[in-house]
Protein backbone atom coordinates (compact mmCIF):
# COMPACT_ATOMS: atom_id res chain seq x y z
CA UNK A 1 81.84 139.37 111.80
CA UNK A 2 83.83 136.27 113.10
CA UNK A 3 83.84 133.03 111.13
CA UNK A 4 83.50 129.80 112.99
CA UNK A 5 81.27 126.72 113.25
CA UNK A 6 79.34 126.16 115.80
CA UNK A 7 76.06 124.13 116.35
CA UNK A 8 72.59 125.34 116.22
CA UNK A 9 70.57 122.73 118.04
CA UNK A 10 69.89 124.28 121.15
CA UNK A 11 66.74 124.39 123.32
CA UNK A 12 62.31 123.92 113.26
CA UNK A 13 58.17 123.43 88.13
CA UNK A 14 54.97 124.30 87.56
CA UNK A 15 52.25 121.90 87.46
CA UNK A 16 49.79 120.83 84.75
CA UNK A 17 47.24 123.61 85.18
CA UNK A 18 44.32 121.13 84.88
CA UNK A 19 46.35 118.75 87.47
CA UNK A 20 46.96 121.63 89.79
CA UNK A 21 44.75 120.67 93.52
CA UNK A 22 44.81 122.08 96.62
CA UNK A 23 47.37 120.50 99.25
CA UNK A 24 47.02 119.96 103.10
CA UNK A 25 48.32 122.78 104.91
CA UNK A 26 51.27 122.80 107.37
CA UNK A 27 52.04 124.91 110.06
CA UNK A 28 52.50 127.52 107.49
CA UNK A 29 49.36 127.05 106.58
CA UNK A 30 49.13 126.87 102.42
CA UNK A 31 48.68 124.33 99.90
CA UNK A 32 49.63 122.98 96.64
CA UNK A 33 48.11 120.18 94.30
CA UNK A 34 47.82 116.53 94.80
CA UNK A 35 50.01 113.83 94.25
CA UNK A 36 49.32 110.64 92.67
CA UNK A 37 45.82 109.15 93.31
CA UNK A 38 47.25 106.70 95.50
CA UNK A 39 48.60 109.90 98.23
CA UNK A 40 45.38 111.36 98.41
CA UNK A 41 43.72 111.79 100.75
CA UNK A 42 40.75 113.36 98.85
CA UNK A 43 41.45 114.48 96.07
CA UNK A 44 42.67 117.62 97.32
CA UNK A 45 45.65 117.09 99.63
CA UNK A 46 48.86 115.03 99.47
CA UNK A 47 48.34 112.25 101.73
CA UNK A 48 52.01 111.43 102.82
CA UNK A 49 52.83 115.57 103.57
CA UNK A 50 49.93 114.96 106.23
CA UNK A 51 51.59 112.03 107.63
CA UNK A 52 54.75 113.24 107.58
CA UNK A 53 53.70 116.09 109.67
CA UNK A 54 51.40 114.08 112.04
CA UNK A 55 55.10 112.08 112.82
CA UNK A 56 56.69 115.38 113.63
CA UNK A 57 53.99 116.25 116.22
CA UNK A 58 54.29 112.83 117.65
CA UNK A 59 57.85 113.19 118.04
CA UNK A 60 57.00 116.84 119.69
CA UNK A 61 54.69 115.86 121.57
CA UNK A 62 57.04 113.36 122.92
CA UNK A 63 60.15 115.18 123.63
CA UNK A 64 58.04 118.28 125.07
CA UNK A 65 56.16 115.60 127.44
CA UNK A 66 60.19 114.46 128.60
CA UNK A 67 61.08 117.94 129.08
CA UNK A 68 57.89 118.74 131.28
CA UNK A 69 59.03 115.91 133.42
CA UNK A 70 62.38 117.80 133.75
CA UNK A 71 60.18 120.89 134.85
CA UNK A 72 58.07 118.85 137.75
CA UNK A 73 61.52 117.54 138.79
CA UNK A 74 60.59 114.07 138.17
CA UNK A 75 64.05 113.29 135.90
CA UNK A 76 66.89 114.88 135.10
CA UNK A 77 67.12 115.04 131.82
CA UNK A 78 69.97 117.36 130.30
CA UNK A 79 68.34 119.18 127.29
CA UNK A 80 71.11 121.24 126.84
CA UNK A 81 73.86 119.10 126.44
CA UNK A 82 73.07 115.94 126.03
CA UNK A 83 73.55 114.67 122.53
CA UNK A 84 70.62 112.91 122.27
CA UNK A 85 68.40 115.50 123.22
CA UNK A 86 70.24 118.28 121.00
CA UNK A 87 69.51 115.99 118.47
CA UNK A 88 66.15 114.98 119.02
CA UNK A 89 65.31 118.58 118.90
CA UNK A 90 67.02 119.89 115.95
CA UNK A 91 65.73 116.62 113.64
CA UNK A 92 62.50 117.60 115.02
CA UNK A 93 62.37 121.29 113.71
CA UNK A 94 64.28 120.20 110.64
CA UNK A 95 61.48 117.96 109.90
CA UNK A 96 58.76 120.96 110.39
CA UNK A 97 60.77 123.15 108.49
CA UNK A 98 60.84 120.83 105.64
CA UNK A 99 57.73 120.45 105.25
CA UNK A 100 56.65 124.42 105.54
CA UNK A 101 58.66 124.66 102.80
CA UNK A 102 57.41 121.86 100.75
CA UNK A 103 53.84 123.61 101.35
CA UNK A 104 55.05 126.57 99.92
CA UNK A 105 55.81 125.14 96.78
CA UNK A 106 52.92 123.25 96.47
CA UNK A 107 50.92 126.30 97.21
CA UNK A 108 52.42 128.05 94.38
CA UNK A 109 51.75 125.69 92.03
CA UNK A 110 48.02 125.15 93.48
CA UNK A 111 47.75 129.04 92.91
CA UNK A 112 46.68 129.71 96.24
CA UNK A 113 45.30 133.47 96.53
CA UNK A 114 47.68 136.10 98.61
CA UNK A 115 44.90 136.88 100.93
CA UNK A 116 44.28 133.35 101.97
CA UNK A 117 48.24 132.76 102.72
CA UNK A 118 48.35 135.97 104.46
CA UNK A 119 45.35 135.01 106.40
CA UNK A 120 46.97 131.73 107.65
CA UNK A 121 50.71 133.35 108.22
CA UNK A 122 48.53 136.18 110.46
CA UNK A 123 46.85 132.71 112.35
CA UNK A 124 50.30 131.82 112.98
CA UNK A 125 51.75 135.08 114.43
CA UNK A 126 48.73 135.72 116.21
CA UNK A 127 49.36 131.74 117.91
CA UNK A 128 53.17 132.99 118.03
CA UNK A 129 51.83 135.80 120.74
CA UNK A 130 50.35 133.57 122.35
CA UNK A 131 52.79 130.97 122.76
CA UNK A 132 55.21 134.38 123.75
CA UNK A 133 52.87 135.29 126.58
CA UNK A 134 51.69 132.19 127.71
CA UNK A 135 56.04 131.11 127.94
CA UNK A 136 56.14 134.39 129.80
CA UNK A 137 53.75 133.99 132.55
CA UNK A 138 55.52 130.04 133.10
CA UNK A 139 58.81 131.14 132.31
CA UNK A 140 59.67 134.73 133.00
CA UNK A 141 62.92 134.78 132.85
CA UNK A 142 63.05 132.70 129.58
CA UNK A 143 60.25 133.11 128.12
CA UNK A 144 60.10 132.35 124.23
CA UNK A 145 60.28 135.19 121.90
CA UNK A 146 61.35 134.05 119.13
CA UNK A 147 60.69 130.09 119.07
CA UNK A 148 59.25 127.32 116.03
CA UNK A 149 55.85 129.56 115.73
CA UNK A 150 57.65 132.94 115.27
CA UNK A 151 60.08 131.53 112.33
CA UNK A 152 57.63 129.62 110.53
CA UNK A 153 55.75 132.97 110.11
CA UNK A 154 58.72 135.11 109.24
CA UNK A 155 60.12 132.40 106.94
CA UNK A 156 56.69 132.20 105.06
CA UNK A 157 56.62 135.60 104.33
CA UNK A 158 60.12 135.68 103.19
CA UNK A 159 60.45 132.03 101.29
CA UNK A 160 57.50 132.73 99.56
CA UNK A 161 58.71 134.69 96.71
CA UNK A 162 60.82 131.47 96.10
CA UNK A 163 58.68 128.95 95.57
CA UNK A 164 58.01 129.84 91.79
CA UNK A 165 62.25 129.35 91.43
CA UNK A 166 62.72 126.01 93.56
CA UNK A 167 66.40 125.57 92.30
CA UNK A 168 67.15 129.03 93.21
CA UNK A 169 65.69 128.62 96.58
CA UNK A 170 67.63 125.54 97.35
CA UNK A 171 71.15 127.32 96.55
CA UNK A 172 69.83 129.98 98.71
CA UNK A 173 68.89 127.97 101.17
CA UNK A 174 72.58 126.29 101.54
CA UNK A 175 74.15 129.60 101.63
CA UNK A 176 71.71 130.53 104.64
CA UNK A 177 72.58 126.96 106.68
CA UNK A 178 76.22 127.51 105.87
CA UNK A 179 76.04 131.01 107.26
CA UNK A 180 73.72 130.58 110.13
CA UNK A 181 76.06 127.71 111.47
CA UNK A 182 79.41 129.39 110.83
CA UNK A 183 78.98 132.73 110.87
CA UNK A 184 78.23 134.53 114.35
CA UNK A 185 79.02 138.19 115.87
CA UNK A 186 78.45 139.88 119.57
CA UNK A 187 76.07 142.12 118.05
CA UNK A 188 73.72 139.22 117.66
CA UNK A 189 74.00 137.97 121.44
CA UNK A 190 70.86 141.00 122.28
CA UNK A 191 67.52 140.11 122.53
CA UNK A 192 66.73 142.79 119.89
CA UNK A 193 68.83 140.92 117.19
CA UNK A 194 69.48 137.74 118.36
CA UNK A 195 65.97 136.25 116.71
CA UNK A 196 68.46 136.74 113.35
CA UNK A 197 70.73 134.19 114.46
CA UNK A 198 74.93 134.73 114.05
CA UNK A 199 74.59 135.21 117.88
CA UNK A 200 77.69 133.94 119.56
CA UNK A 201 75.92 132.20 122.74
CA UNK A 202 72.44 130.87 123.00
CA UNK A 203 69.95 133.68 124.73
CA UNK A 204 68.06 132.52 128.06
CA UNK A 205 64.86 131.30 126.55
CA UNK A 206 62.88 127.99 126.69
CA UNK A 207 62.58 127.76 122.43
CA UNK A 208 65.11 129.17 120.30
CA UNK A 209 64.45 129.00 116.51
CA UNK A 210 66.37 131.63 114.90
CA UNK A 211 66.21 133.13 111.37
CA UNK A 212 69.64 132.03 110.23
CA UNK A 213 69.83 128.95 109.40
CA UNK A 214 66.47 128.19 109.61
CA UNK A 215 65.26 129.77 106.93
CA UNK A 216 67.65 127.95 104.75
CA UNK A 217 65.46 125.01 106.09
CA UNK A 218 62.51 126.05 104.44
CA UNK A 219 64.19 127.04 101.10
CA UNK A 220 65.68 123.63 100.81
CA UNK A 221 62.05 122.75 101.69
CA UNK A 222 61.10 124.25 98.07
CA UNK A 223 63.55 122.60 96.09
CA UNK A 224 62.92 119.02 98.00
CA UNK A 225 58.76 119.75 97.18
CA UNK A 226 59.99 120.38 93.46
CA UNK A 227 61.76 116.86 93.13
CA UNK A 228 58.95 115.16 94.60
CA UNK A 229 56.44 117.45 92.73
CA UNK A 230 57.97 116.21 89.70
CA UNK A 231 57.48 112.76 90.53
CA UNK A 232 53.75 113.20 91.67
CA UNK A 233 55.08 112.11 95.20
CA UNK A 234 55.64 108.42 94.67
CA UNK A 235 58.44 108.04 96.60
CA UNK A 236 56.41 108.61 99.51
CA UNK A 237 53.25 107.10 98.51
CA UNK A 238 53.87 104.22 101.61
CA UNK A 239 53.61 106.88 103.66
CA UNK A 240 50.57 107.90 102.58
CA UNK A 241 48.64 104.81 103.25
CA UNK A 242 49.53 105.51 106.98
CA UNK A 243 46.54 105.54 109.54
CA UNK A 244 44.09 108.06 109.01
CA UNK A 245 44.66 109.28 112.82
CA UNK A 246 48.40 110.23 111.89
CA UNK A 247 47.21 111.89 108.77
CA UNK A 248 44.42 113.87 111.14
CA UNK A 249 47.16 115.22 113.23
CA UNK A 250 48.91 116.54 110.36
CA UNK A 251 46.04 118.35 108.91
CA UNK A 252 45.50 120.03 112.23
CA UNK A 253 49.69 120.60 113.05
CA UNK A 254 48.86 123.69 114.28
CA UNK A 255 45.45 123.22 116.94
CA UNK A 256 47.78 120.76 118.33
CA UNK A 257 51.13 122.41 118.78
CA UNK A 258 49.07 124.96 121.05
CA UNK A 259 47.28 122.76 122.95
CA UNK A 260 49.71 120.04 123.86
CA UNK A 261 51.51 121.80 126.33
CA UNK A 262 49.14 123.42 128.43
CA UNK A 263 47.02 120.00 128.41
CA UNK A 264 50.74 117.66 129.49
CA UNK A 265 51.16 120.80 131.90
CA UNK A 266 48.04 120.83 133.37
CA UNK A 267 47.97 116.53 133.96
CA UNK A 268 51.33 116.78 135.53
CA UNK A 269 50.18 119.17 137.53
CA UNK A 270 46.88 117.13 138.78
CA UNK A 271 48.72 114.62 139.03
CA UNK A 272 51.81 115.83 141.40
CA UNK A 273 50.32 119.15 142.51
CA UNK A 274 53.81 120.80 141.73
């Protein structure tokens, strides 16, 4: 395996049992306990995690509404290789990423059951299909198969065991970022093993959100929901006291990643009959 860096942002402490609450659920879909009582949103979720989330759809929402202008021909924007838009991108998965991670932790320490995460990381694949045949039927010759949906649910099931070892998980997840961005091999160029990441170009495909050094993401997701466990979220208490409509977007992350698109798609089309 060759060494070299390249980039990657092509087109995501155990609490007081008696304090221990359930937390609002990202697109990973578990939980974790509250933070102070001024980041609640009921007593059961933490307040600013919602928010936090409901910006990271906005800013989806946003950049997949510029790209579908791209698709009607209505601007040229350069997604893959304009600075801006690499960027835009890659803060935008970081920033679900994140906060998938964060959930896990907090779902660890809320003692969510196994069933119920499973339940929600099966919700996710199963939306993952979709998204891979619905990208398909638009998109056949880059269709997504292995995009923000597909990692979240593969980096649940793997971060998971992590969440009860936060420090551990944030080494880990270094190591992962480090090797996902430096690392890369021909074997990893095929479709079969490319979703791992160390591929050497970027496969023909509309979302690309490999393994490696994704994952990493999440893990350093853990350790950053430690720190602010520890601190009962205050440093983003602010956030918290955001508009309850940003907060209701990030309590329902996932009903809106899968209908955005087809309802932009669908206006643009009405709208320019393209």
């Amino acid at each position: 395996m060759s060494v070299r860096r390249k980039g990657r942002a092509a087109h995501g402490v155990a609490a007081d049992p008696a304090r221990r609450r359930e937390a609002g659920s990202a697109p990973s879909g578990v939980a974790g306990p509250a933070g102070s009582r001024s980041d609640r949103v009921d007593g059961s979720r933490v307040a600013a995690i919602d928010a936090l989330r409901g910006i990271a759809i906005l800013a989806m929402i946003a950049y997949h509404f510029a790209f579908d202008l791209r698709f009607f021909e209505l601007t040229r924007s350069d997604f893959e290789g304009d600075p801006f838009w690499l960027t835009a991108r890659a803060a935008i998965v970081t920033s679900f990423l994140l906060l998938v991670g964060v959930s896990l932790l907090l779902a660890h320490e809320a003692g969510v059951p196994g069933a119920r995460f499973n339940r929600r990381v099966v919700l996710i694949a199963a939306c993952a299909l979709a998204v891979t045949v619905g990208s398909y039927l638009v998109f056949p010759q880059r269709f997504i198969y292995f995009g923000i949906l597909h990692c979240i649910a593969v980096s649940s099931l793997l971060a998971r065991p992590l969440a009860a070892r936060p420090r551990l998980a944030l080494a880990l997840g270094v190591a992962a970022i480090v090797a996902g961005l430096s690392l890369s091999h021909p074997f990893f160029d095929g479709r079969a093993t490319s979703w791992l990441g160390f591929n050497t170009v970027k496969p023909p495909t509309e979302d690309f959100v490999p393994l490696f050094p994704w994952l990493g993401v999440v893990l350093v997701g853990i350790g950053l929901g430690a720190g602010l466990a520890r601190r009962a979220f205050a440093p983003l208490a602010a956030i918290g006291r955001t508009p309850e409509a940003l907060r209701w977007l990030g309590r329902h992350s996932l009903a809106v990643y899968m209908v955005h698109q087809p309802l932009l798609l669908g206006a643009l089309w009405l709208a320019y009959g393209r």
